[in-house]
N, C-alpha and C. Protein backbone atom coordinates (compact mmCIF):
# COMPACT_ATOMS: atom_id res chain seq x y z
N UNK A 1 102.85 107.17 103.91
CA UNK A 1 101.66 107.75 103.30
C UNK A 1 101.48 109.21 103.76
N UNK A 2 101.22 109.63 105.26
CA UNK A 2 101.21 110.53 105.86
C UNK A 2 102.25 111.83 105.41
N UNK A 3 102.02 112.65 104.62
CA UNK A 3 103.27 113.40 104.71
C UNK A 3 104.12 113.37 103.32
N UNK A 4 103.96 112.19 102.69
CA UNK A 4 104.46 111.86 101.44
C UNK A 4 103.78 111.69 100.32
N UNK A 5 102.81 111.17 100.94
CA UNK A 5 101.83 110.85 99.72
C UNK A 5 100.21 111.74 99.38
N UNK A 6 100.07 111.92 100.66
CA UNK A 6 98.76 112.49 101.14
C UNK A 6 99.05 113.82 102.60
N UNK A 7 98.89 114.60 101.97
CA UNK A 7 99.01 116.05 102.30
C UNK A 7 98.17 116.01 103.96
N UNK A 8 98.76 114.97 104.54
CA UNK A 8 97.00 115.19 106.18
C UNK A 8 98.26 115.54 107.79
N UNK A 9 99.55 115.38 107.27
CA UNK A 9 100.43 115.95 108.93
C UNK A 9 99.62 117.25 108.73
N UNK A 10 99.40 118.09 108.81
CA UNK A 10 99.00 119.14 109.24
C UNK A 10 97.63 119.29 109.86
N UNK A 11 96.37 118.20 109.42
CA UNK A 11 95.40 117.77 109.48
C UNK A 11 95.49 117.36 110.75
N UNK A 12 96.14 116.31 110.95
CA UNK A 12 96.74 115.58 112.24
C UNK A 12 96.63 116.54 113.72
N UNK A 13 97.58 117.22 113.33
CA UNK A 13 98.28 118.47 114.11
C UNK A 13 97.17 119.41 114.33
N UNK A 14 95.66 119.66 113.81
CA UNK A 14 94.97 119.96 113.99
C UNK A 14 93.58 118.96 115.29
N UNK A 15 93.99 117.74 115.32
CA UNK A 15 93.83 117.02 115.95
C UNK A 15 94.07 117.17 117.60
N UNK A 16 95.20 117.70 117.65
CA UNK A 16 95.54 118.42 118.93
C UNK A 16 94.76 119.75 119.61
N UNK A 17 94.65 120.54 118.83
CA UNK A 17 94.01 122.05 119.24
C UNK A 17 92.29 121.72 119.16
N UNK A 18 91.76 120.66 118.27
CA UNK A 18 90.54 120.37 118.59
C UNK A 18 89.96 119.46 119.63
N UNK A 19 90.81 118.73 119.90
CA UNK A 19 90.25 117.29 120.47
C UNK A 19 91.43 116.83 121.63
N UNK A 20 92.76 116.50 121.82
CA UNK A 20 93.38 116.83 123.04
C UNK A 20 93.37 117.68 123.89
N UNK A 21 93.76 118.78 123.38
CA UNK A 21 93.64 119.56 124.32
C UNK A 21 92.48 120.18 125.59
N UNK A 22 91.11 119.42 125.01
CA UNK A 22 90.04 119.67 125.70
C UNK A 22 90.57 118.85 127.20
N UNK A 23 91.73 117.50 126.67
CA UNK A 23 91.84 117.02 127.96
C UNK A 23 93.35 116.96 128.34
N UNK A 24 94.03 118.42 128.26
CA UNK A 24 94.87 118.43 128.96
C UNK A 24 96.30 118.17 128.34
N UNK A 25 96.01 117.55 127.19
CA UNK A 25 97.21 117.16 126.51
C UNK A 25 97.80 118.21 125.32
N UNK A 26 99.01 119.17 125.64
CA UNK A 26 99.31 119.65 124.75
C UNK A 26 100.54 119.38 124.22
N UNK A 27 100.86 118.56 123.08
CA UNK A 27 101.91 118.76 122.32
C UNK A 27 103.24 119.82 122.25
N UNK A 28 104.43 119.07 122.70
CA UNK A 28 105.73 120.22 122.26
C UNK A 28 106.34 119.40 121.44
N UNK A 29 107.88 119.98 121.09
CA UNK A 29 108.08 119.22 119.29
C UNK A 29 108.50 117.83 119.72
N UNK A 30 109.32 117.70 121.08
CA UNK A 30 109.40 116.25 121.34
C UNK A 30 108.44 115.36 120.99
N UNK A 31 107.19 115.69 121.19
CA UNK A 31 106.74 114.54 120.67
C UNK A 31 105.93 114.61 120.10
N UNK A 32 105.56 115.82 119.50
CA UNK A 32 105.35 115.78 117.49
C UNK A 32 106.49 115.13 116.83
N UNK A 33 108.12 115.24 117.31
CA UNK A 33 108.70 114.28 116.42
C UNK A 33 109.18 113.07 116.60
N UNK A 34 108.59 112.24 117.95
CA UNK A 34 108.30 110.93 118.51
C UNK A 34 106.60 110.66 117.36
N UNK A 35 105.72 111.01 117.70
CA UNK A 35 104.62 110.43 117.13
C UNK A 35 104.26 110.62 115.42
N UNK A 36 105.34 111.28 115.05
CA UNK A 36 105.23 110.97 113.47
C UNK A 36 105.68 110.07 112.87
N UNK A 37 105.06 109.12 112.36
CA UNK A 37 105.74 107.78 111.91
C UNK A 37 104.75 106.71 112.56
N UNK A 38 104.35 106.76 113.95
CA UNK A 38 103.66 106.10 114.95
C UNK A 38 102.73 105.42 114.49
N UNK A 39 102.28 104.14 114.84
CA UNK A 39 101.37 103.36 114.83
C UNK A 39 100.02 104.11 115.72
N UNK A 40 98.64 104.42 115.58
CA UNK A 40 97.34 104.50 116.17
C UNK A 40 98.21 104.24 117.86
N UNK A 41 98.59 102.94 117.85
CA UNK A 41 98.60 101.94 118.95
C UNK A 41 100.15 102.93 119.80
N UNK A 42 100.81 102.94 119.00
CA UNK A 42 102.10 103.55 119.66
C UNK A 42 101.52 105.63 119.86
N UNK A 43 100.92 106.21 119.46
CA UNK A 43 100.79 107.11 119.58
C UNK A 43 99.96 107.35 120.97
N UNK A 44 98.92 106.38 121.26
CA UNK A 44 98.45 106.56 122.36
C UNK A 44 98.86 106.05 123.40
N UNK A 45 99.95 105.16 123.35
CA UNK A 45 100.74 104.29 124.60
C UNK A 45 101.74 105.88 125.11
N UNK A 46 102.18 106.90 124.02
CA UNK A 46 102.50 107.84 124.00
C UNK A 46 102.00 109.00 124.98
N UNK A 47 100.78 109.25 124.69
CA UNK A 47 99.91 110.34 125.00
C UNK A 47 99.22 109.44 126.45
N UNK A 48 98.99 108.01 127.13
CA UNK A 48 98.89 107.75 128.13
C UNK A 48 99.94 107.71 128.94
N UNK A 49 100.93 107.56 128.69
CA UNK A 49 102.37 107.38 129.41
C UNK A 49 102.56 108.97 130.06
N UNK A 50 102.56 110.13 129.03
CA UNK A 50 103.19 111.12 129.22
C UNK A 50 102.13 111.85 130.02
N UNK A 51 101.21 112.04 129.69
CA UNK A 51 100.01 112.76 130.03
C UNK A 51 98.64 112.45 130.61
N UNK A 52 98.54 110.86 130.71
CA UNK A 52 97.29 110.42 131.41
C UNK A 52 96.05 111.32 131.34
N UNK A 53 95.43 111.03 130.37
CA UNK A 53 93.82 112.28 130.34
C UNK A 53 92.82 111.11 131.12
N UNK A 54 92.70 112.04 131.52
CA UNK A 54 90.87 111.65 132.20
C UNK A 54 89.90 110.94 131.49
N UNK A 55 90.20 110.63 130.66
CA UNK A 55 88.90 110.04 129.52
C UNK A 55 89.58 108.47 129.34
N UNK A 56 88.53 107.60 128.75
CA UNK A 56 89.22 106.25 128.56
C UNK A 56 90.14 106.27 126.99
N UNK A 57 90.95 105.42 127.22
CA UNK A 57 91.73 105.13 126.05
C UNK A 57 90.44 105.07 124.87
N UNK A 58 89.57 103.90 124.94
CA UNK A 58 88.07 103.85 123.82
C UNK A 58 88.12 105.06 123.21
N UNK A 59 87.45 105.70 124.09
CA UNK A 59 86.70 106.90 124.17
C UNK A 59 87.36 108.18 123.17
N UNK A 60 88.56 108.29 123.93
CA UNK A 60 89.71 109.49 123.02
C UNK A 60 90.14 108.72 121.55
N UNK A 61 90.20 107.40 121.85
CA UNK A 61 90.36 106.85 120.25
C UNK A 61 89.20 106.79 119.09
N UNK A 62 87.99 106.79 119.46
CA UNK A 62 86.75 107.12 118.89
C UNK A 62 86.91 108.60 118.63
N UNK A 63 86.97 109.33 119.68
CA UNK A 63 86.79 110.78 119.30
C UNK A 63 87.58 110.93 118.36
N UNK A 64 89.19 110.99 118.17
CA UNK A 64 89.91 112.04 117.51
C UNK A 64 89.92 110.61 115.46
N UNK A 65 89.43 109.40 115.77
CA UNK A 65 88.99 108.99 114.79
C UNK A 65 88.29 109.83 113.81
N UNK A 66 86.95 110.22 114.44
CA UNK A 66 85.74 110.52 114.01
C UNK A 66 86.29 112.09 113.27
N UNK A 67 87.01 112.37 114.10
CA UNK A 67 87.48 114.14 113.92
C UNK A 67 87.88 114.25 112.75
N UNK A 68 89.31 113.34 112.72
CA UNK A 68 90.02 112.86 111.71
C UNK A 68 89.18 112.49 110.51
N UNK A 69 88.65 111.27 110.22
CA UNK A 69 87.63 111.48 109.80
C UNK A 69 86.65 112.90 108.54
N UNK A 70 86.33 113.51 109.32
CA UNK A 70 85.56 114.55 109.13
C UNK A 70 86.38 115.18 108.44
N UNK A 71 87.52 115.86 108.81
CA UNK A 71 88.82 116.32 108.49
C UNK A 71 89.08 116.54 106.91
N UNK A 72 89.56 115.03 106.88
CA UNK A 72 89.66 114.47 105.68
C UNK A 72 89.11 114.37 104.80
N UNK A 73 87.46 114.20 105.00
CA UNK A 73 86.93 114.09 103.95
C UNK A 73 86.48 116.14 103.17
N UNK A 74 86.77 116.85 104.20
CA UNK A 74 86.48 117.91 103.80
C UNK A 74 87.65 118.87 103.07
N UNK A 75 89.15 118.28 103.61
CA UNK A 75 90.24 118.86 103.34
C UNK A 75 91.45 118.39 102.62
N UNK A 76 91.28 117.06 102.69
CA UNK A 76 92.40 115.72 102.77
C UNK A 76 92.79 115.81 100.81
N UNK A 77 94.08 116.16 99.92
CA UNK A 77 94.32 116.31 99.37
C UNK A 77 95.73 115.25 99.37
N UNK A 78 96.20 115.44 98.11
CA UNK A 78 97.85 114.63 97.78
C UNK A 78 98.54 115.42 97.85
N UNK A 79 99.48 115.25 98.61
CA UNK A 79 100.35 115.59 98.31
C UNK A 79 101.56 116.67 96.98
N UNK A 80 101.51 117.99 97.05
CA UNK A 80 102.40 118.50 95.98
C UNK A 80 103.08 118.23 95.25
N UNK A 81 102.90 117.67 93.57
CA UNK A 81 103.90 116.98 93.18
C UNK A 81 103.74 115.53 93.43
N UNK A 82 103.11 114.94 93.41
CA UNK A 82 102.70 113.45 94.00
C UNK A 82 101.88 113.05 92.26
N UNK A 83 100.86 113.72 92.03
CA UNK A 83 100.07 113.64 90.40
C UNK A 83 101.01 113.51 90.02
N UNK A 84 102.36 114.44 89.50
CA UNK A 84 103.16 114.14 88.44
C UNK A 84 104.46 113.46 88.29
N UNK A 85 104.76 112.89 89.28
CA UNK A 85 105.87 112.12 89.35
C UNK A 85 105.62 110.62 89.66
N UNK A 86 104.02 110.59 89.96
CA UNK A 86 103.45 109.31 89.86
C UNK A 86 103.46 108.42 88.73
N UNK A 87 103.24 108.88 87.59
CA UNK A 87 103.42 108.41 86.52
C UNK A 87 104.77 108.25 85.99
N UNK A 88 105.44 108.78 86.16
CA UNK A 88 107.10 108.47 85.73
C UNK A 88 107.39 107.37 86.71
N UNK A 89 107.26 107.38 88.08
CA UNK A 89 107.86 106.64 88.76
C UNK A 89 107.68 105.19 88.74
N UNK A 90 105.49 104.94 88.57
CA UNK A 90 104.99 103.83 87.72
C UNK A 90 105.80 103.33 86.58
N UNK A 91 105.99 103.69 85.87
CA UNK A 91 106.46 102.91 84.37
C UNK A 91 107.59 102.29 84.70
N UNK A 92 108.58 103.04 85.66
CA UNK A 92 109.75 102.19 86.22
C UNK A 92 109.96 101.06 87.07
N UNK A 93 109.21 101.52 88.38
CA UNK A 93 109.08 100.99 89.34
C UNK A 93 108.14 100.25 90.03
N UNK A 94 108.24 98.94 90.48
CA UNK A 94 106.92 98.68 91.46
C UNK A 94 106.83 99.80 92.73
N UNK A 95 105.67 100.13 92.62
CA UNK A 95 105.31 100.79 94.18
C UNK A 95 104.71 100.06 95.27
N UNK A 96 104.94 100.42 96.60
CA UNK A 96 104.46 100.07 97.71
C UNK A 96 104.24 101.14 98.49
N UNK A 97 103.17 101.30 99.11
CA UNK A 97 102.44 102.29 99.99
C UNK A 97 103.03 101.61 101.57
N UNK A 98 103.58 101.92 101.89
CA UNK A 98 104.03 101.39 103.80
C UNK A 98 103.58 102.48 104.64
N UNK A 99 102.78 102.46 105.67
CA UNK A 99 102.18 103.27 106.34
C UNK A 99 101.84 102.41 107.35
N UNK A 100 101.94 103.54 108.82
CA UNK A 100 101.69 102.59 110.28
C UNK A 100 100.33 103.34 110.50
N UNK A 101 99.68 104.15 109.61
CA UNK A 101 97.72 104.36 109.34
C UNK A 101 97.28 103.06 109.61
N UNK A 102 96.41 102.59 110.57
CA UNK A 102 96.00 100.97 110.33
C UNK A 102 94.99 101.58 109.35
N UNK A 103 94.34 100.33 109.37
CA UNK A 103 93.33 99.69 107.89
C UNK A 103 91.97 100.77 108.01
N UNK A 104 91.43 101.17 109.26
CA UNK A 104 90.13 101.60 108.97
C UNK A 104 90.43 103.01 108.39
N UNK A 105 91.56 103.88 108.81
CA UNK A 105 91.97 104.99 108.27
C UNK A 105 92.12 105.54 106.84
N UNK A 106 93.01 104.37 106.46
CA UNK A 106 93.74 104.16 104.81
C UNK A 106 92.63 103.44 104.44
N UNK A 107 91.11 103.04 104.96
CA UNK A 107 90.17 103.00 103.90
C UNK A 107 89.44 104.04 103.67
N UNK A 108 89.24 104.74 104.94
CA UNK A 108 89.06 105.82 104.76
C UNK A 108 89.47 107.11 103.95
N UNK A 109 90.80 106.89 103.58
CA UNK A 109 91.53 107.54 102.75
C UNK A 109 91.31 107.27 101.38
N UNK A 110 91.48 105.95 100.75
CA UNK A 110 91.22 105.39 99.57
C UNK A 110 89.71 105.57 99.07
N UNK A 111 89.02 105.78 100.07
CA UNK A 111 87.60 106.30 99.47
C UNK A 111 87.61 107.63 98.80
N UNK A 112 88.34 108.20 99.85
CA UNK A 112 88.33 109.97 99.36
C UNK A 112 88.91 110.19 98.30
N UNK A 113 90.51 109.08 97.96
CA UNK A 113 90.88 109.55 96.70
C UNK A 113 91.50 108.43 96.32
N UNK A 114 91.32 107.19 96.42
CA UNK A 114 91.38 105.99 95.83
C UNK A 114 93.35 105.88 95.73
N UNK A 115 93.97 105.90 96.94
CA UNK A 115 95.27 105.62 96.77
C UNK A 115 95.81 104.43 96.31
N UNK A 116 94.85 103.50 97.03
CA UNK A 116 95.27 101.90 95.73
C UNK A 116 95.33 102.32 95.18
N UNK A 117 94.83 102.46 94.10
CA UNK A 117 94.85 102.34 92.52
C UNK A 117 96.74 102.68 92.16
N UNK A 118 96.89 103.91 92.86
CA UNK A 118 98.64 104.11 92.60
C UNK A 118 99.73 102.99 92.89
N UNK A 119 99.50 101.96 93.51
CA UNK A 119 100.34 100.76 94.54
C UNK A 119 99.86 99.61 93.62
N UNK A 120 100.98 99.42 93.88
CA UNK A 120 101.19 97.83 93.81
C UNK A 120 101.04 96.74 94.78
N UNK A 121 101.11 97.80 96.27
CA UNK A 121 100.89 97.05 97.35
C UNK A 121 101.05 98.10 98.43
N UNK A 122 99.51 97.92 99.16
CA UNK A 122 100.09 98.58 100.47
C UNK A 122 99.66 97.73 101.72
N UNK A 123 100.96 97.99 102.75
CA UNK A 123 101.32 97.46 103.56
C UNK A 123 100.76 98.93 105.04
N UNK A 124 99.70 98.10 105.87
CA UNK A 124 99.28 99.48 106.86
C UNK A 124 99.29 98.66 108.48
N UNK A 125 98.99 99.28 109.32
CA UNK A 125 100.01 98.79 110.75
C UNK A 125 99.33 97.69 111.15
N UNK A 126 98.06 96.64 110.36
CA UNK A 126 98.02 95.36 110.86
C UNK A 126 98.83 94.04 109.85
N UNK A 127 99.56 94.73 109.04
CA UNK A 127 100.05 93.84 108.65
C UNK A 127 101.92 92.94 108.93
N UNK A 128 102.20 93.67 110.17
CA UNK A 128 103.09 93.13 110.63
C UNK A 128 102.69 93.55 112.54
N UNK A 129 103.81 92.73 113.20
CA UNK A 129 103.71 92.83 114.37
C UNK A 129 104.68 93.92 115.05
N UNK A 130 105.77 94.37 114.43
CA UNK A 130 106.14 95.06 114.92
C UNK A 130 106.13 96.77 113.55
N UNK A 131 106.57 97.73 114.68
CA UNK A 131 106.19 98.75 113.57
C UNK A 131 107.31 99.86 113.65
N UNK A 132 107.78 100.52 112.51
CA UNK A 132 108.19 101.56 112.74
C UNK A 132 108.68 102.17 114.15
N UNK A 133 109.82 102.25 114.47
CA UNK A 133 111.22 102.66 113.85
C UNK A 133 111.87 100.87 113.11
N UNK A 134 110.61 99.77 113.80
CA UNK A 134 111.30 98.55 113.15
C UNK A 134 111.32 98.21 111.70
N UNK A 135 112.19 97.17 110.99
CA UNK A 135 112.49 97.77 109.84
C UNK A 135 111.43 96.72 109.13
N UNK A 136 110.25 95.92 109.83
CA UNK A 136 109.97 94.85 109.87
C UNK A 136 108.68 95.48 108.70
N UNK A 137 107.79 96.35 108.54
CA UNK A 137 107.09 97.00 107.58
C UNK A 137 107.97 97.06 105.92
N UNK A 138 109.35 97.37 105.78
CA UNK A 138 109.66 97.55 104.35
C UNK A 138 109.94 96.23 104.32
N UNK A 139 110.61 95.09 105.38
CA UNK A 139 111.04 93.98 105.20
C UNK A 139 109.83 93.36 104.28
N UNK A 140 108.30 93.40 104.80
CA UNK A 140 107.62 92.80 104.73
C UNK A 140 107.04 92.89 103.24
N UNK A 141 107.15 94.61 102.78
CA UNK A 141 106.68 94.98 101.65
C UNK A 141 107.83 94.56 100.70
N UNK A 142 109.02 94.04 100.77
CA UNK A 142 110.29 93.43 99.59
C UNK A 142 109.64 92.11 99.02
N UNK A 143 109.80 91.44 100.66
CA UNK A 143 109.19 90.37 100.70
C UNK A 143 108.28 89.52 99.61
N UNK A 144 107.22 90.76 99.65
CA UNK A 144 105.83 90.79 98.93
C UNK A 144 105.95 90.81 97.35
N UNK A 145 107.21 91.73 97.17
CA UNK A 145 107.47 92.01 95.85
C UNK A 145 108.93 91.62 95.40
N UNK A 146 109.01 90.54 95.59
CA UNK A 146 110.32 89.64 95.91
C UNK A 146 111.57 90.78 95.31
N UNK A 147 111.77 91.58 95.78
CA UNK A 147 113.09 92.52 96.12
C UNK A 147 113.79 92.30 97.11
N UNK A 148 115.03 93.19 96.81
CA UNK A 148 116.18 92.92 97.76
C UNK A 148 116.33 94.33 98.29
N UNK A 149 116.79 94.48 99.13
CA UNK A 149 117.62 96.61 99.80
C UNK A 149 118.09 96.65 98.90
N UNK A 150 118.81 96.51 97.94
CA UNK A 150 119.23 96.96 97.11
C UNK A 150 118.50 97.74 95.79
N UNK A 151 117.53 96.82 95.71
CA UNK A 151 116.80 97.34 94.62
C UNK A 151 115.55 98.16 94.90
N UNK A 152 115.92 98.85 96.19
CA UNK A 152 114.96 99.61 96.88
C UNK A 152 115.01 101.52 97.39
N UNK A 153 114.33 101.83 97.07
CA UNK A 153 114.27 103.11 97.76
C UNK A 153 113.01 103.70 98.60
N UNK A 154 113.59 104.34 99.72
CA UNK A 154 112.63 104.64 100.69
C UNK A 154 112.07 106.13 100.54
N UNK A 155 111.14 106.58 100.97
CA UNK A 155 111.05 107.59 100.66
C UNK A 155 109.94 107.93 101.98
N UNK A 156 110.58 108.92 102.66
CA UNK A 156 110.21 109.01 104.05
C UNK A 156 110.14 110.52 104.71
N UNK A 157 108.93 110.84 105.66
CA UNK A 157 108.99 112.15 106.23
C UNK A 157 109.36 112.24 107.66
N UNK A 158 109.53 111.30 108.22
CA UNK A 158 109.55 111.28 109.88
C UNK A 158 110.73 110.48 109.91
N UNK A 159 111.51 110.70 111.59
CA UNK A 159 112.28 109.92 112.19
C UNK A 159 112.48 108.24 111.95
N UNK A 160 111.02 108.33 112.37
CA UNK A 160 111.18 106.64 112.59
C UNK A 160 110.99 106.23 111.27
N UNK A 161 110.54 106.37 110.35
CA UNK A 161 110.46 105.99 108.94
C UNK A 161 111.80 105.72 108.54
N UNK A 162 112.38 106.75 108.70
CA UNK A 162 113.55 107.17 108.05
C UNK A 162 114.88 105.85 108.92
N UNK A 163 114.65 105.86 109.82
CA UNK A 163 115.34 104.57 110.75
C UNK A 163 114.43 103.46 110.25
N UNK A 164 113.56 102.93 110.22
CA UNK A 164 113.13 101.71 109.90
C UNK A 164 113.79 101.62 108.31
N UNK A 165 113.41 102.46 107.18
CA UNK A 165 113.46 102.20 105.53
C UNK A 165 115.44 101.97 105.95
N UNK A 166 116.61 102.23 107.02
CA UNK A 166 117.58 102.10 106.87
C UNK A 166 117.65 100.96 107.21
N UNK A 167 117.41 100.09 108.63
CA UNK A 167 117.67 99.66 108.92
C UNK A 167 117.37 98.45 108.67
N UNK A 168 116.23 98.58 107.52
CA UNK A 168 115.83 97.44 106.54
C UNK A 168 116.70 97.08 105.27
N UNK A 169 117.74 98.32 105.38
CA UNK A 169 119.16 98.03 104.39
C UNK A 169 118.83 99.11 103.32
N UNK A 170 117.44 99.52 103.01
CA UNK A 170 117.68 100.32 101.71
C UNK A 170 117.84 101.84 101.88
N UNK A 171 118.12 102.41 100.63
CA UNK A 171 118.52 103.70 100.66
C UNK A 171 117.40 104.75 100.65
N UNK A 172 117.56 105.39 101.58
CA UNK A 172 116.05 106.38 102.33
C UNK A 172 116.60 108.18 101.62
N UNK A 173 115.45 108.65 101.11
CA UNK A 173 115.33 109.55 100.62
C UNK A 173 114.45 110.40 101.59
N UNK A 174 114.52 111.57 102.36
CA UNK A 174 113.38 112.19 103.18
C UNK A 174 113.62 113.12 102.96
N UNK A 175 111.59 113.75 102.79
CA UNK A 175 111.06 114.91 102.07
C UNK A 175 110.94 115.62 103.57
N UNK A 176 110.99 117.25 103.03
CA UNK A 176 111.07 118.50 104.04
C UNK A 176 109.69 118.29 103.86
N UNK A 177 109.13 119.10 105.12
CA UNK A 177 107.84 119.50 105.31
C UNK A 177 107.49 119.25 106.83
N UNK A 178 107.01 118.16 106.65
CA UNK A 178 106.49 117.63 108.27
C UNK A 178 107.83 117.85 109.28
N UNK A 179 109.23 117.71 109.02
CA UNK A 179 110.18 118.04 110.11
C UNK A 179 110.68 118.64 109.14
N UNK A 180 111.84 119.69 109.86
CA UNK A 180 112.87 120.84 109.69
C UNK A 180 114.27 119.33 109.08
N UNK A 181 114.45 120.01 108.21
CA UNK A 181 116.02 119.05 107.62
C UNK A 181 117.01 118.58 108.33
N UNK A 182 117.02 119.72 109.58
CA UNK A 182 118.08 119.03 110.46
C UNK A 182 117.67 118.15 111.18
N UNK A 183 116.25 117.59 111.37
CA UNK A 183 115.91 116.30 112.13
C UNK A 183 116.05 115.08 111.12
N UNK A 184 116.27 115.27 110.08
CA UNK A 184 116.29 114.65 108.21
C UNK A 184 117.41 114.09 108.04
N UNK A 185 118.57 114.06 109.07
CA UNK A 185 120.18 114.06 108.40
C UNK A 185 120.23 112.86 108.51
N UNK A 186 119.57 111.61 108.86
CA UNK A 186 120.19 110.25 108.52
C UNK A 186 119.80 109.29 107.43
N UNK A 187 118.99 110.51 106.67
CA UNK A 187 118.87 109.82 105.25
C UNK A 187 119.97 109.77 104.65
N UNK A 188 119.82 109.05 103.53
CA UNK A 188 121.02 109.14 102.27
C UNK A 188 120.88 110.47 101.45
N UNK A 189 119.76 110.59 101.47
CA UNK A 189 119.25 112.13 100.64
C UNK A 189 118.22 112.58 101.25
N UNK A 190 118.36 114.17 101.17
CA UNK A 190 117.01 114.78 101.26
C UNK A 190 116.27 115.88 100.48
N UNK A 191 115.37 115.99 100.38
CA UNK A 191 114.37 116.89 99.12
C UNK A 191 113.45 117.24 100.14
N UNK A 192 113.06 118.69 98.49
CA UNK A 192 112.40 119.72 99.63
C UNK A 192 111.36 119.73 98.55
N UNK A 193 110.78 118.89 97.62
CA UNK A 193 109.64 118.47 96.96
C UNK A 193 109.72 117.23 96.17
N UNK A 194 108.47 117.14 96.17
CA UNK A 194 108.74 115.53 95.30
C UNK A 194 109.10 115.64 93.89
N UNK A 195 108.70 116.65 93.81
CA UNK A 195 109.57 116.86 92.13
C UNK A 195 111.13 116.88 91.67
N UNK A 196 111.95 116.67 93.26
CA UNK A 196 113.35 116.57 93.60
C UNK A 196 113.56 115.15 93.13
N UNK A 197 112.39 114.09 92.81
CA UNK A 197 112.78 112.74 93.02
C UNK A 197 113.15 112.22 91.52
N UNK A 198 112.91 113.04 90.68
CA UNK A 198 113.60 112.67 89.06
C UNK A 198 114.77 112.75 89.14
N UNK A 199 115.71 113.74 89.85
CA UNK A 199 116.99 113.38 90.34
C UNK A 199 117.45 112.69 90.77
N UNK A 200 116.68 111.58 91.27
CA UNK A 200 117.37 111.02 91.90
C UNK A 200 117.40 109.17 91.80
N UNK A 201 116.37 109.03 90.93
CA UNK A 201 115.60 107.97 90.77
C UNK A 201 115.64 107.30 88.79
């Protein structure tokens, strides 16, 4: 969702200069490109491991919620190219939304601009137990829509996405933006807009 569908990594990343950093935690690309893809739950096992802030786990998870939050509802847009390839891609394809956003977020999102409505199904980080880089999220969304890897394509902005949509067997497509291309190379393909995806699809 993040990055692909809905225009908010940068939003995110604003998350840092407002609200971490008050306690100490500043981001280098290691792990801006560890926590993209990340579960809520894995991002802060992240940011306690590495950096231990002074504040309670609660507490920093309320805050940069609320931020987020706010964020979004003032800035939070789709993605470039997302309006018009939505509709081509519909008439062909079932869609699935897979995102490790848990549920209060991606309702939060769907209020602002009603992303159901585009899916056929979305799958967000309480609906399996394990998450991203595991492949156990697309497994779950085939599953759902009785498909095989084969009859699947991934379409991914981060590391671990891009390792989970493989290692679930199907063929991963990852869009430039949120990482530089050369962190991108273990897709099958990569594009530098979504309007790249009529090529390919």
């Amino acid at each position: 969702m993040d990055g692909v569908v809905v225009d908010s990594e940068k939003l995110y990343s604003q998350s840092e200069t407002n609200v971490l950093s008050k306690y100490g935690i500043k981001f280098d690309d290691a792990d801006w490109h560890y926590v993209k893809g990340c579960t809520e739950k894995q991002f802060y096992d992240h940011v306690y491991l590495k950096y231990n802030p002074q504040i309670t786990r609660k507490q920093l998870m309320s805050e940069c919620r609320e931020f987020l939050k706010k964020l979004f509802t003032e800035k939070l847009d789709y993605m470039k190219g997302f309006k018009e390839i939505h509709p081509y891609l519909k008439k062909q394809y079932k869609l699935a939304l897979v995102t490790s956003t848990g549920p209060e977020l991606v309702a939060h999102i769907d209020g602002l601009l009603s992303i159901y409505d585009n899916f056929s199904l979305v799958i967000t980080s309480l609906d399996t137990m394990a998450h991203k880089p595991s492949p156990d999220p697309y497994i779950k969304a085939m599953s759902s829509l009785s498909l095989l890897p084969d009859e699947c394509m991934v379409v991914e902005d981060s590391i671990q996405g891009i390792k989970a949509g493989k290692a679930a067997g199907c063929k991963v497509i990852a869009l430039e933006g949120s990482l530089e291309k050369e962190f991108l190379t273990d897709a099958d393909y990569i594009i530098s807009s979504l309007y790249d995806m009529q090529d390919l699809v």
